[in-house]
N, C-alpha and C. Protein backbone atom coordinates (compact mmCIF):
# COMPACT_ATOMS: atom_id res chain seq x y z
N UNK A 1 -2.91 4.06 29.86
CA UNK A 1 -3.48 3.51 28.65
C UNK A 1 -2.38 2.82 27.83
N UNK A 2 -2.46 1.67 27.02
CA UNK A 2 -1.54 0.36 26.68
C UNK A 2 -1.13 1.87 24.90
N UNK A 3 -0.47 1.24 24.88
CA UNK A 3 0.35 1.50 23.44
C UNK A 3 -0.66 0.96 22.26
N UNK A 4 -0.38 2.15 21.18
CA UNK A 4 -1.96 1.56 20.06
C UNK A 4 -0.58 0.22 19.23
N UNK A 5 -1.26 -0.71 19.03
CA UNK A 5 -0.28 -1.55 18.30
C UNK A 5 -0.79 -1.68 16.63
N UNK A 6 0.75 -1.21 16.12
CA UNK A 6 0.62 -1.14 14.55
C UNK A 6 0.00 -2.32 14.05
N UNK A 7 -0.40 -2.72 12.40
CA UNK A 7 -1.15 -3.49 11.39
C UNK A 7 -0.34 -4.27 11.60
N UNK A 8 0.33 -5.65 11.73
CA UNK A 8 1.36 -6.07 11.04
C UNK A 8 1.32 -6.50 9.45
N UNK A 9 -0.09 -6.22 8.64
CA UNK A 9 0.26 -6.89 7.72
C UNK A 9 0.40 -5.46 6.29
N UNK A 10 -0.44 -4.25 7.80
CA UNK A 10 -0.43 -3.16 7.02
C UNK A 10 1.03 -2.95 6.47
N UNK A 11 1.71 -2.83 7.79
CA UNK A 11 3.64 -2.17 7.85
C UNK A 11 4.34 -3.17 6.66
N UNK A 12 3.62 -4.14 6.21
CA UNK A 12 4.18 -5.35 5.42
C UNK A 12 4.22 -4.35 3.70
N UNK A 13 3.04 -3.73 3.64
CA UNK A 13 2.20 -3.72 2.45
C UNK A 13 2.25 -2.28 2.35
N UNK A 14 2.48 -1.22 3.36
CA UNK A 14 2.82 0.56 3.34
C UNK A 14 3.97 0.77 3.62
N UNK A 15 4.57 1.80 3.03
CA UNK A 15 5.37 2.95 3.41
C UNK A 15 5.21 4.23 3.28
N UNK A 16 5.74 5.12 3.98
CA UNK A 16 5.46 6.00 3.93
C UNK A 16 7.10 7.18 3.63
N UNK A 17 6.53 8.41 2.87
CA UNK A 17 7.11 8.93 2.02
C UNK A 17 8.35 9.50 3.10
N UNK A 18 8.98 10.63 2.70
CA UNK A 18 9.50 11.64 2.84
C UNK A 18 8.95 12.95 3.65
N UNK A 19 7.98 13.15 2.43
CA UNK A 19 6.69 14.05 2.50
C UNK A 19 5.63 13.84 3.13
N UNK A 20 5.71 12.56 3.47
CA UNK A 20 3.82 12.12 4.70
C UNK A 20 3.09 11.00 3.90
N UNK A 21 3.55 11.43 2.52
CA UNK A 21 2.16 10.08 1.47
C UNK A 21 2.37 8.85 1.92
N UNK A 22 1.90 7.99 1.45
CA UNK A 22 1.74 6.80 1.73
C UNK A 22 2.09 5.71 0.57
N UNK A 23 2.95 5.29 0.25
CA UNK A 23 3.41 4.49 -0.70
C UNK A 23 2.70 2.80 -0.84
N UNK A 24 2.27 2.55 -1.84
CA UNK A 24 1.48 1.25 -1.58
C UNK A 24 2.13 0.21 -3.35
N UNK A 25 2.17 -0.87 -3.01
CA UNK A 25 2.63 -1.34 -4.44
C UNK A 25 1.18 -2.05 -5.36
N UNK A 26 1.59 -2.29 -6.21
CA UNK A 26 0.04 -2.80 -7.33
C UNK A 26 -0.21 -4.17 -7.10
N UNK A 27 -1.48 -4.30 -6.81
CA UNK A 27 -2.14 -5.70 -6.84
C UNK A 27 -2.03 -6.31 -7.96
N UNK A 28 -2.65 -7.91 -8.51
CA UNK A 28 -2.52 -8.47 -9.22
C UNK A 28 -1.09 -8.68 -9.82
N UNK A 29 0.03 -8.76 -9.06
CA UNK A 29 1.48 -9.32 -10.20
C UNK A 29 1.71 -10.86 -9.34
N UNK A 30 0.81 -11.48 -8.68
CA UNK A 30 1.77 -12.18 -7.88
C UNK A 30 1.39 -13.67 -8.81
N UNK A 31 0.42 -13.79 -9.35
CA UNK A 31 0.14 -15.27 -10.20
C UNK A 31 -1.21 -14.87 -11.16
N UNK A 32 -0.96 -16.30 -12.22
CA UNK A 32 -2.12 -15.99 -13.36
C UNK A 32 -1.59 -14.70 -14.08
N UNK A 33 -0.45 -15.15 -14.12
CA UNK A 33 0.82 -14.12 -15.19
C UNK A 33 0.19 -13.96 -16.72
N UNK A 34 0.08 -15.53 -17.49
CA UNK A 34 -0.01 -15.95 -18.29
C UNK A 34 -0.73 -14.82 -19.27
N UNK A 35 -2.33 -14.65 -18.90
CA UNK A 35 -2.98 -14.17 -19.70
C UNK A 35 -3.11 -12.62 -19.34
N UNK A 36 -2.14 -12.02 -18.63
CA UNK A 36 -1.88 -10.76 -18.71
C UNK A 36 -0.95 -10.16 -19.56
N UNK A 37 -1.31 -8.66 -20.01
CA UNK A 37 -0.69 -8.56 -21.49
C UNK A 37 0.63 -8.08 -20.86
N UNK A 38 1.71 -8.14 -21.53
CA UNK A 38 3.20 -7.36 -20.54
C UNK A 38 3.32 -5.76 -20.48
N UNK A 39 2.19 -5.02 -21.04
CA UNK A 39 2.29 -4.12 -21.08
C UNK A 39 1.53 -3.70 -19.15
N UNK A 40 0.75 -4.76 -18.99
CA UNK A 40 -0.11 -4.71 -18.15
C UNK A 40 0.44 -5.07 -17.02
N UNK A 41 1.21 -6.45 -17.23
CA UNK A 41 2.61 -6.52 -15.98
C UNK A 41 3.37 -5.79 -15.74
N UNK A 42 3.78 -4.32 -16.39
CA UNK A 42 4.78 -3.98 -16.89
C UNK A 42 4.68 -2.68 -15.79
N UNK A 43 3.18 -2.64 -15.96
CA UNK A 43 2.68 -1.11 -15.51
C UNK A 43 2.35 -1.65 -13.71
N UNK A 44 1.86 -2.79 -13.76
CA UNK A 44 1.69 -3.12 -12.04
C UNK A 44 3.24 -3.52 -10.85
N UNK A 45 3.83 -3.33 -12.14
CA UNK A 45 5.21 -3.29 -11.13
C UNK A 45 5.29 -1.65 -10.62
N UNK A 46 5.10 -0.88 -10.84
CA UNK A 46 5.24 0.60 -10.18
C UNK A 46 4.64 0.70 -9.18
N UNK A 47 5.20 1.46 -8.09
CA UNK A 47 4.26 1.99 -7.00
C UNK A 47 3.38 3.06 -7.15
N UNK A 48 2.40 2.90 -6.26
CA UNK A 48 1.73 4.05 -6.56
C UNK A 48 1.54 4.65 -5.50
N UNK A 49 0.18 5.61 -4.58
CA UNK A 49 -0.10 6.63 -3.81
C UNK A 49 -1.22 5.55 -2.94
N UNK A 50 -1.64 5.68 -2.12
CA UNK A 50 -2.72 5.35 -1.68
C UNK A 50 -4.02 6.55 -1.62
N UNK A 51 -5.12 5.84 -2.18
CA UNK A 51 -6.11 7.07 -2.29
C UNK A 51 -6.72 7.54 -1.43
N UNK A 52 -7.05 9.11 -1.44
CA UNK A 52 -7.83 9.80 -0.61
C UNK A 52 -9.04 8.81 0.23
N UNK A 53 -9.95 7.91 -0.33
CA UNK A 53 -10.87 7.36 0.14
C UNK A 53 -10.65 6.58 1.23
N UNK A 54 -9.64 5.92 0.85
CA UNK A 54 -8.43 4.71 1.42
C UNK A 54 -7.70 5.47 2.84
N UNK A 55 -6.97 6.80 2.64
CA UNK A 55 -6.35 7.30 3.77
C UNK A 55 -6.48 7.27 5.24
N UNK A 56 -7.65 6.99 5.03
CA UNK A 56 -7.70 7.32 6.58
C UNK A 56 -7.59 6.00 7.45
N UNK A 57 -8.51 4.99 6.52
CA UNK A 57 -8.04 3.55 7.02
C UNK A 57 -6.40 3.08 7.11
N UNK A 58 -5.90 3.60 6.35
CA UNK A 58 -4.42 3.15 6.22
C UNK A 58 -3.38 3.30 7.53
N UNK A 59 -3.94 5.33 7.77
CA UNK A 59 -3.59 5.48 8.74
C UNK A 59 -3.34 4.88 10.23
N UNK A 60 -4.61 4.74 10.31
CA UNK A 60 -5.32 4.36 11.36
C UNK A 60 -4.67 2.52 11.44
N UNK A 61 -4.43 1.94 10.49
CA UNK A 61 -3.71 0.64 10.56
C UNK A 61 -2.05 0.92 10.71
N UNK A 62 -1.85 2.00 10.66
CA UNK A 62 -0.05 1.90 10.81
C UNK A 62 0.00 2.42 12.13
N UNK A 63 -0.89 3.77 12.54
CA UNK A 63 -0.98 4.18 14.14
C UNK A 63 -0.18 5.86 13.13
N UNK A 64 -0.89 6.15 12.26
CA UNK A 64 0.11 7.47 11.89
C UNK A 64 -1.17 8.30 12.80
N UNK A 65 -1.37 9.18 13.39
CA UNK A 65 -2.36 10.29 13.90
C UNK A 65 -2.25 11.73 12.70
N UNK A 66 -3.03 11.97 12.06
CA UNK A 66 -3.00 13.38 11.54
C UNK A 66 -4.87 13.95 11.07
């Protein structure tokens, strides 16, 4: 049986922790800056978690098995 082949655009857009989580960065910073408040730019620069709902698809796009 062939090798499962990773997302490429997933591995672009995840990482993954230390601990197993799944590290994902915030949508909306890349254009149409303007009429966002900077408190609001400010906060989509942080990474965040990827959610429970989300997990399993994520997985399943990087080739993690759990």
């Amino acid at each position: 049986m062939p090798k499962m082949k990773t997302n490429s655009s997933a591995k672009k857009r995840f990482s993954l922790t230390g601990t197993g989580k799944i590290k994902k960065k915030g949508a909306y910073k890349s254009h149409i800056l303007t009429k966002k408040s900077t408190k609001q730019k400010r906060n989509l620069t942080k990474t965040s978690y990827v959610s429970d709902g989300d997990l399993g698809n994520v997985q399943r796009m990087l080739c993690i098995g759990k």
